[in-house]
Every structure is written in C-alpha cells, then in structure tokens.
C-alpha atoms as a PDB file:
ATOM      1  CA  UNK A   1     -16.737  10.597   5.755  1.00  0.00           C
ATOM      2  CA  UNK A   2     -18.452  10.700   2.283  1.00  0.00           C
ATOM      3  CA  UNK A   3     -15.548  11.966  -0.143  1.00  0.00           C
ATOM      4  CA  UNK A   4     -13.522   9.074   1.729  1.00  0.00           C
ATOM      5  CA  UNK A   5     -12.452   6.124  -1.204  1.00  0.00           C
ATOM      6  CA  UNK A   6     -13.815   2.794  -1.049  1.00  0.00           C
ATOM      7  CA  UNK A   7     -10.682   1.593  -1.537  1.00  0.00           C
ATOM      8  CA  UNK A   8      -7.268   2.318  -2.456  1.00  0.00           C
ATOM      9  CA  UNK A   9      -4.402   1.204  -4.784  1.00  0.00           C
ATOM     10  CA  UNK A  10      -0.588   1.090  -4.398  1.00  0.00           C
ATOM     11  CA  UNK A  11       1.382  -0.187  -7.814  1.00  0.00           C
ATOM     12  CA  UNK A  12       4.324   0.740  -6.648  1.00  0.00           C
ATOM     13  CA  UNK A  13       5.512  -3.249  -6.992  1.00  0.00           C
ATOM     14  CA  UNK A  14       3.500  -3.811 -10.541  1.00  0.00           C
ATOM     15  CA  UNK A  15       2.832  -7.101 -11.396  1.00  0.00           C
ATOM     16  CA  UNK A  16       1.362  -6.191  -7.993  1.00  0.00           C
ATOM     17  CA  UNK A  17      -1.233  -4.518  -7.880  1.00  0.00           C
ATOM     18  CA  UNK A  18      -2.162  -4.007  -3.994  1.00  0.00           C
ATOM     19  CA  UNK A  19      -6.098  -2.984  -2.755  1.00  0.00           C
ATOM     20  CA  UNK A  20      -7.338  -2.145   0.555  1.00  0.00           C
ATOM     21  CA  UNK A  21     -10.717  -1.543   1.611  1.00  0.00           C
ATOM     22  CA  UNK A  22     -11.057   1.406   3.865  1.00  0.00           C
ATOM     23  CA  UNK A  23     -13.783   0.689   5.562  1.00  0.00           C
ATOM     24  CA  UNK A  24     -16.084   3.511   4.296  1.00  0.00           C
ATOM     25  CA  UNK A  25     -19.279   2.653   3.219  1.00  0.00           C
ATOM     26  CA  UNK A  26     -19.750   2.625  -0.515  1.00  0.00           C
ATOM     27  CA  UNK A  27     -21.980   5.778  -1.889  1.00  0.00           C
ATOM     28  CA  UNK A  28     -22.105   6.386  -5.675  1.00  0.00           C
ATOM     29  CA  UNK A  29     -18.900   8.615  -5.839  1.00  0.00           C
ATOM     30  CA  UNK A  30     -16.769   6.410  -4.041  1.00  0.00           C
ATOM     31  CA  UNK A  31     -18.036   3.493  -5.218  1.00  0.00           C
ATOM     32  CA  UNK A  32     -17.576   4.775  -9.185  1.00  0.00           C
ATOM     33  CA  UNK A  33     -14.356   5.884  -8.315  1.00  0.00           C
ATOM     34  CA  UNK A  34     -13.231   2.321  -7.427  1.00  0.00           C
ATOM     35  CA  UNK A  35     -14.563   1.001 -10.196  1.00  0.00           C
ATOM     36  CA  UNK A  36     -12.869   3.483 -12.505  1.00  0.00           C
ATOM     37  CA  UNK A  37      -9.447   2.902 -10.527  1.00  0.00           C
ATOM     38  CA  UNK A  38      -9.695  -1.633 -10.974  1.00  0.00           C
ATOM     39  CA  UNK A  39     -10.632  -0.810 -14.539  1.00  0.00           C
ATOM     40  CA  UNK A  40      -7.525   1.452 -15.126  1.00  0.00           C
ATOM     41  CA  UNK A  41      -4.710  -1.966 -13.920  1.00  0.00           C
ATOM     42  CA  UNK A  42      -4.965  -3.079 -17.390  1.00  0.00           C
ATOM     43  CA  UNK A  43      -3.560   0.280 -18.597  1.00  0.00           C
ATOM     44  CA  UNK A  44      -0.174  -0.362 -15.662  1.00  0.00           C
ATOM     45  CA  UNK A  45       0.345  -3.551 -16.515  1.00  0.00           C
ATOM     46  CA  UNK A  46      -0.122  -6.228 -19.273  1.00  0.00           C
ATOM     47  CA  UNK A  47      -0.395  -9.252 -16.542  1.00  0.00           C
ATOM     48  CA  UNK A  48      -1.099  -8.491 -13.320  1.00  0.00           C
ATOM     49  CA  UNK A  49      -1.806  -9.824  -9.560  1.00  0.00           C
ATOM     50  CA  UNK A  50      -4.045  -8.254  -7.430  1.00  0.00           C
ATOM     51  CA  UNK A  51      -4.143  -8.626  -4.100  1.00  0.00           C
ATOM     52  CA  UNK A  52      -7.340  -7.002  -2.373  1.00  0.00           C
ATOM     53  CA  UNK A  53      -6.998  -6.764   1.862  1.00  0.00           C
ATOM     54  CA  UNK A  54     -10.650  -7.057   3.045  1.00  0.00           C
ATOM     55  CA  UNK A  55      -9.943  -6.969   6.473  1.00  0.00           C
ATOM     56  CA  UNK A  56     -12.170  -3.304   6.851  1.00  0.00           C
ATOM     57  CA  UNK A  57     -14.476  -4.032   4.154  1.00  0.00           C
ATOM     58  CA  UNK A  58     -17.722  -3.146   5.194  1.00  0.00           C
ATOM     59  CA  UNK A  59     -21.096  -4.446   3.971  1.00  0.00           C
ATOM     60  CA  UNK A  60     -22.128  -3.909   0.112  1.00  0.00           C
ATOM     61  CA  UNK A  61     -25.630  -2.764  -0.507  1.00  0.00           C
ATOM     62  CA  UNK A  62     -27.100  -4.749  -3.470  1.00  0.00           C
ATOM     63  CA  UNK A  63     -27.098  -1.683  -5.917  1.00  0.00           C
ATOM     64  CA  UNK A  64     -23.310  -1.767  -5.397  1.00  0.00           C
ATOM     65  CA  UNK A  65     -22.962  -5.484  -5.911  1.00  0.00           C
ATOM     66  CA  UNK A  66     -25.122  -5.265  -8.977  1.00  0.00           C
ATOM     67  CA  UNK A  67     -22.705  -2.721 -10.474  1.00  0.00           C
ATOM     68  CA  UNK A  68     -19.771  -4.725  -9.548  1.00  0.00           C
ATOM     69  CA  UNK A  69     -21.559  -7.862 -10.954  1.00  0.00           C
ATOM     70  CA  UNK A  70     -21.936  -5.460 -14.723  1.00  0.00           C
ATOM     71  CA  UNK A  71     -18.648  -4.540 -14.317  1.00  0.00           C
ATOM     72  CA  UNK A  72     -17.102  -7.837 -14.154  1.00  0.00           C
ATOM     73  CA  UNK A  73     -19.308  -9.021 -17.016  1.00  0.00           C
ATOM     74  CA  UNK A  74     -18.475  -6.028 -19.133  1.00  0.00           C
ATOM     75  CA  UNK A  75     -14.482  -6.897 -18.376  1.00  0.00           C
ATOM     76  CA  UNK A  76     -14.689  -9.973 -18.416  1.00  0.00           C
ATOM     77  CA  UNK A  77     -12.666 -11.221 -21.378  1.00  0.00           C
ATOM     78  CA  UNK A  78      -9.968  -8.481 -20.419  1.00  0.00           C
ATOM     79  CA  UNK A  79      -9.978  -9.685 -16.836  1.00  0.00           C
ATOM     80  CA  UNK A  80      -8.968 -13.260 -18.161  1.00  0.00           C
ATOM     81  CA  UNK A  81      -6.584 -12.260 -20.190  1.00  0.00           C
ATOM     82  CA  UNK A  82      -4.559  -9.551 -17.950  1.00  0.00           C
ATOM     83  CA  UNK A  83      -5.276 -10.889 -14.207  1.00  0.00           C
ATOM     84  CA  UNK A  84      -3.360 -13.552 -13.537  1.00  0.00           C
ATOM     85  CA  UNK A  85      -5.316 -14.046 -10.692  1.00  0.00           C
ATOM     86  CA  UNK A  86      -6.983 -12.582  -7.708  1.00  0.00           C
ATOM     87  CA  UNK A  87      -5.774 -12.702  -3.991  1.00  0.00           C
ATOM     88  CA  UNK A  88      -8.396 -11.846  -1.415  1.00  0.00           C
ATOM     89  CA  UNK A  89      -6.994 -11.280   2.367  1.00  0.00           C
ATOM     90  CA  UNK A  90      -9.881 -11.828   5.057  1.00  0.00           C
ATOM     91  CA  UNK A  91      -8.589 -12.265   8.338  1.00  0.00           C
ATOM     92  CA  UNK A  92     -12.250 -13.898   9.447  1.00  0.00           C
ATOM     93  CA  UNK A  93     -13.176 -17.542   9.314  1.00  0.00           C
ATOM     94  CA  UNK A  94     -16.820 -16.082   8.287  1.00  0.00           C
ATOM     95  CA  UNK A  95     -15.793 -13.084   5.753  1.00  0.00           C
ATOM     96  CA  UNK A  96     -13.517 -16.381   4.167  1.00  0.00           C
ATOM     97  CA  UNK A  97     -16.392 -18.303   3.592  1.00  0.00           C
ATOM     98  CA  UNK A  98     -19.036 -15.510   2.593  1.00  0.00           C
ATOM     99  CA  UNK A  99     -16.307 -14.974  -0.482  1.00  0.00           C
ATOM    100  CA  UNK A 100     -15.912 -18.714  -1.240  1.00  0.00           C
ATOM    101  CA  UNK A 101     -19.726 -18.879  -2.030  1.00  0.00           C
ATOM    102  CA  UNK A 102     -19.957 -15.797  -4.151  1.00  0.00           C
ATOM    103  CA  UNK A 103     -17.612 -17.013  -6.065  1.00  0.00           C
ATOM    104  CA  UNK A 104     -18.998 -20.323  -6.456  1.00  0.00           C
ATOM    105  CA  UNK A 105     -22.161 -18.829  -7.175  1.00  0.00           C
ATOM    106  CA  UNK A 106     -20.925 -16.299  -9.823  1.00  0.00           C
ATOM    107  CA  UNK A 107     -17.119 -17.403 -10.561  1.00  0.00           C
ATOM    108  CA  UNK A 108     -14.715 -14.408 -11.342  1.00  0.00           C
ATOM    109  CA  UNK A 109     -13.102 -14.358 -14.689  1.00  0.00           C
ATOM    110  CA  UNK A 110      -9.195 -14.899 -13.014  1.00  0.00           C
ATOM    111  CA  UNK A 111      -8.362 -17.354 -10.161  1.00  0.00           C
ATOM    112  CA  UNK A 112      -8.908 -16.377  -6.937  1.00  0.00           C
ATOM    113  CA  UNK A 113      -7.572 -17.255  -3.780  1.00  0.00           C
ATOM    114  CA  UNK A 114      -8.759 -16.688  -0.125  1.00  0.00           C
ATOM    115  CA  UNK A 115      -6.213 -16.041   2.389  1.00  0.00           C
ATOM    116  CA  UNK A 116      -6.524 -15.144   6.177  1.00  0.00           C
ATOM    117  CA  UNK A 117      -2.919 -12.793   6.048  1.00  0.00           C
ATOM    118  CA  UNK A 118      -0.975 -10.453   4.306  1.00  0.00           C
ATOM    119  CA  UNK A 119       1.851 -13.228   4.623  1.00  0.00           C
ATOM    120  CA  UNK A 120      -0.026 -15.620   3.095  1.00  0.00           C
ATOM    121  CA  UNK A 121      -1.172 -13.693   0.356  1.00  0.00           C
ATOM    122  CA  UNK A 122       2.563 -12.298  -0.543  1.00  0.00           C
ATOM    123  CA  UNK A 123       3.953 -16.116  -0.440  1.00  0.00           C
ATOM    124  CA  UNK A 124       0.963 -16.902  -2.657  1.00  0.00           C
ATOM    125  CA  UNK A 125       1.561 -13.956  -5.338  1.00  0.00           C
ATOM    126  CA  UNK A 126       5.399 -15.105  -5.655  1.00  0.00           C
ATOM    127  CA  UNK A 127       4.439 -18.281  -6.710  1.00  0.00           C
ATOM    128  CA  UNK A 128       2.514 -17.156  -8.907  1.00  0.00           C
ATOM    129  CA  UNK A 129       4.556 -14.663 -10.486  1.00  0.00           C
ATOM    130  CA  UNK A 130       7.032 -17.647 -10.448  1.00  0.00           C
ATOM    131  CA  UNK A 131       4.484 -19.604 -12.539  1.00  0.00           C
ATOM    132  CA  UNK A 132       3.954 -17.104 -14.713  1.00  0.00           C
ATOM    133  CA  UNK A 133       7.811 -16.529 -15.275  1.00  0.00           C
ATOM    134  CA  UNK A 134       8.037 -20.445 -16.583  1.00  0.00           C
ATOM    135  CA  UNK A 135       5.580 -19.720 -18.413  1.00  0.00           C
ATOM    136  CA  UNK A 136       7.489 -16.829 -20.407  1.00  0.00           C
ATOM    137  CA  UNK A 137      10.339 -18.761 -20.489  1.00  0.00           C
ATOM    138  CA  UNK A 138       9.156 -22.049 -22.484  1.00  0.00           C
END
C-alpha cells in the first residue's frame, strides 16, 4: 500500500484537469509525487479547472498540510493567474464544511467551490469555462 499515489490526474478533457484522492494515506513519496504532478497543470494548460473528488480522501497529518500550505504560497501568483478556479467534490455534509473553514482560514489563491457530486461539479466547470469563453471573446 505504500508506492500507492495520493492522488491521481486525468487531462484527457484539458481545461479540465480532473483529481481523485485514492484513499491512501499520504507518506513522503506519495505525497511529493502529488505535489510534483498539481505543480506540472500549468505546463498542460495556460487556464485551467480543476476539479479534485475527495470522496476517499483520508486524513492529512500536519507535516503534509504544512507542505501543502508552502506549496500554495510558493505558487501562489501562478495559481491566480492559470486556475481559473478550484472545484472540490465531498459527498459529506461534514468533509463540506471542514473545507469551507480551511479555506476561510487560509483562502486559496483561485476560487473554489464545494460540491457534494460529480454532477454538480461538471455543471459548475461548464459555466465556468463558459465565463471564461466571454471573457476571450470581449
């Protein structure tokens, strides 16, 4: 179970960018290699969504949230001018609201949304990709 990822990407739909959590625990290879794979978007894509499914997410020990935390600071100029925003899929009431307050506590450097299904967070990309089309176009 060790050399499992923490995660993995699919960019086969770039703007796109689609993350699941596997539900391994992070250790220091899997968690660096996750890091290394969100910092390598901005070399697919110029603007991009990402859409993260939490749904197995397990629970982040505080030396992995701290390196998260640098990362995010370290990218975070990038971040706001690549993501167009962040789309966070928790099924739970409880995992929902757990992400609402880190973010209010330490905002991320895109918008980010919290949605309870894949449906929701598809609908929610499109109209943002939508958005970001007009945007292009004036």
């Amino acid at each position: 179970m060790e050399n499992q990822p923490y995660a993995v990407f699919d960019y086969s739909e770039l703007p796109l960018v689609q993350g699941k959590m596997t539900g391994a625990e992070a250790n220091d290879a899997n968690f660096a290699a996750y890091l290394e794979e969100i910092n390598s978007i901005s070399m697919k894509a110029e603007r991009y969504i990402s859409i993260l499914d939490m749904t197995k997410a397990s629970y982040l020990a505080a030396k992995y949230r701290i390196m998260q935390g640098k990362y995010l600071e370290e990218n975070n100029e990038r971040i706001q001018k690549q993501a167009i925003a962040i789309i966070f899929i928790a099924p739970s009431f409880l995992h929902r609201t757990l992400l609402k307050g880190v973010f209010f506590i330490k905002p991320y450097p895109s918008p980010v949304f919290i949605v309870s299904s894949k449906e929701e967070a598809q609908k929610k990309a499109q109209e943002l990709l939508e958005e970001e089309q007009t945007k292009l176009n004036i």
